[in-house]
Protein backbone atom coordinates (compact mmCIF):
# COMPACT_ATOMS: atom_id res chain seq x y z
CA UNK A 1 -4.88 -7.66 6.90
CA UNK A 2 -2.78 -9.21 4.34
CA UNK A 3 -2.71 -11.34 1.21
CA UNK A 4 -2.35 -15.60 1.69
CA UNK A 5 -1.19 -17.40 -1.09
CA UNK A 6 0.31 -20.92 -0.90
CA UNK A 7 2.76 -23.13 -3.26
CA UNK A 8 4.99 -25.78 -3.76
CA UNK A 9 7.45 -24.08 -2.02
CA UNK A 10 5.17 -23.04 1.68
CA UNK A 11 2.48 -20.27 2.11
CA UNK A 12 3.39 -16.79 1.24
CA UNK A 13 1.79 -13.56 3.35
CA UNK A 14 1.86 -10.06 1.92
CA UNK A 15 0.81 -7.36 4.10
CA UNK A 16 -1.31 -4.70 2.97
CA UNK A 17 1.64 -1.91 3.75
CA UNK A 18 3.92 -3.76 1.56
CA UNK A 19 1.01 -3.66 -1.44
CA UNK A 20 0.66 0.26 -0.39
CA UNK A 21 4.07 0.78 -0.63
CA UNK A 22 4.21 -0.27 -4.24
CA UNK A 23 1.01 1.37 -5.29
CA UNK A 24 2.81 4.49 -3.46
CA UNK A 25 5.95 4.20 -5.51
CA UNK A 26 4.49 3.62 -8.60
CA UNK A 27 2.04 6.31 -8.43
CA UNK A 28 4.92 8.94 -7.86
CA UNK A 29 6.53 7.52 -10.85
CA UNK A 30 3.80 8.28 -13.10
CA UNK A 31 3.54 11.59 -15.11
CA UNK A 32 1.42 14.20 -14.22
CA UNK A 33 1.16 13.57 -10.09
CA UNK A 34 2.97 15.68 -7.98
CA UNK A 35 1.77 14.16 -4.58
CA UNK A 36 -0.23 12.03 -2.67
CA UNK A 37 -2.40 12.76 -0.08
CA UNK A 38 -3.91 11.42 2.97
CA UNK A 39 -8.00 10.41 2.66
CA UNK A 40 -8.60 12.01 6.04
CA UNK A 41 -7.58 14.72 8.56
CA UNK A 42 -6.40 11.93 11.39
CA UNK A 43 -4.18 10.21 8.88
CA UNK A 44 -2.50 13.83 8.11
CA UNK A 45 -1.88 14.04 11.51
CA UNK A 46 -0.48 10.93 12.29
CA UNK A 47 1.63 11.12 9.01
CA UNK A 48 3.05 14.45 10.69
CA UNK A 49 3.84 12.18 13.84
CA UNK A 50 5.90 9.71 11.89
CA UNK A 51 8.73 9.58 9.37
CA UNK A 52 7.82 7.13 7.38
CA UNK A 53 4.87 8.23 4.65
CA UNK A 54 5.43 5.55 2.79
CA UNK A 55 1.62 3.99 1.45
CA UNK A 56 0.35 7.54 2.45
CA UNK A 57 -2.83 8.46 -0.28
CA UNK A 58 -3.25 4.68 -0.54
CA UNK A 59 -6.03 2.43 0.80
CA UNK A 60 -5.97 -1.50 0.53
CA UNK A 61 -8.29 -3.86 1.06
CA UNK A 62 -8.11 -7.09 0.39
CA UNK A 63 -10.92 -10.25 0.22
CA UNK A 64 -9.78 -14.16 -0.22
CA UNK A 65 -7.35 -13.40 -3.32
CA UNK A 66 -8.55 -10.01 -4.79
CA UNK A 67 -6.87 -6.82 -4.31
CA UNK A 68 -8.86 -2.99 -3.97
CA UNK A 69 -6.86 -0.33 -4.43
CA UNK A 70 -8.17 3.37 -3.73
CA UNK A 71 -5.56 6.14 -4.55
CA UNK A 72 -5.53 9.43 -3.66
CA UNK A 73 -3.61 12.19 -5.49
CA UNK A 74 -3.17 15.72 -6.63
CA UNK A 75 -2.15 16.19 -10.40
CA UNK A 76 -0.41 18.31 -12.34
CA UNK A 77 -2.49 21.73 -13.53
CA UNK A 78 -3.12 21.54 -17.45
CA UNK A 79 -3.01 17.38 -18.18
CA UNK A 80 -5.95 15.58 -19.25
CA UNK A 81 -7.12 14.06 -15.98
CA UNK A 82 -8.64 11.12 -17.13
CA UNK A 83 -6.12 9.87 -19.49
CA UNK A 84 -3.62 10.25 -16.62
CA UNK A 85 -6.06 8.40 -14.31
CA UNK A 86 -6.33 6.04 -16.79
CA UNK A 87 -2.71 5.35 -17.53
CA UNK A 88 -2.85 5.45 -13.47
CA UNK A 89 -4.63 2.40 -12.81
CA UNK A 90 -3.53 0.25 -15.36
CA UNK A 91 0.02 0.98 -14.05
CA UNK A 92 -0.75 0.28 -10.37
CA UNK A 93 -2.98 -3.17 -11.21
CA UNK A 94 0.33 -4.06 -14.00
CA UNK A 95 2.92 -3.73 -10.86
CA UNK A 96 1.20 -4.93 -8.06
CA UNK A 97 -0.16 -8.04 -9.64
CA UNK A 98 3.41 -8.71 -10.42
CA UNK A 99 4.40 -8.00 -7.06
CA UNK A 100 1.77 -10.24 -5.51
CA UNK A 101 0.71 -13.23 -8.03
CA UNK A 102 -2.79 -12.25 -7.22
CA UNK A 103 -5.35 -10.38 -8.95
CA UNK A 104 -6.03 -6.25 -8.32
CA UNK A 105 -9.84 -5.91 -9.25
CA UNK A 106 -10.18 -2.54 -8.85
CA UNK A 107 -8.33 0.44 -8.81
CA UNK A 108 -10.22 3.79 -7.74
CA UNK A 109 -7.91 7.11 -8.66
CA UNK A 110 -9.23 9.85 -6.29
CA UNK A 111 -7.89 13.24 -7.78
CA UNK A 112 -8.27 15.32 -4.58
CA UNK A 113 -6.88 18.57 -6.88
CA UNK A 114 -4.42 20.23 -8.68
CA UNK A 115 -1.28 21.88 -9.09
CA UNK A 116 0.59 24.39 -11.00
């Protein structure tokens, strides 16, 4: 699937990878998470399979012009998890709204676990 948007200029399609790929990015720029990781055993396996893991730990779905965002991660042992989740969300919905033009209503943070 992907986002549709039109203006002045012609109609504008983001695909849901490209939205992944900067909810992956900016994730891994955010303190306190060391990694993403995949939301089931088949996506490990076909991450293993290919060199690109770009998006991996991210889910998108998109409806008309609204963007869901589920993220999965594993944070760093000894940080406040929910003030990292927090700061989380409101950094993914910040960059890709300004990616896209279009509005991110929700953004689910997933902590699959921990690290030392």
């Amino acid at each position: 699937m992907s986002v549709n948007t039109n203006n002045a200029y012609g109609k504008i399609s983001i695909s849901d990878l490209a939205i992944a790929k900067v909810a992956s990015h900016t994730a891994m720029e955010s303190y306190g998470i060391v990694e993403m990781v995949s939301r089931r055993f088949t996506d490990s396996l076909s991450m293993l399979l290919k060199k690109e893991s770009a998006g991996k730990g991210i889910k998108v779905t998109t409806s008309g012009n609204r963007i869901y965002v589920d993220v999965y991660v594993i944070m760093k042992y000894g940080i406040s998890i929910s003030a990292v989740a927090e700061s989380l969300k409101e950094a993914i919905k910040y960059k890709v709204e300004a990616f896209t033009g279009m509005v991110v209503d929700t953004v689910n943070v997933n902590v699959i676990g921990v690290k030392l």
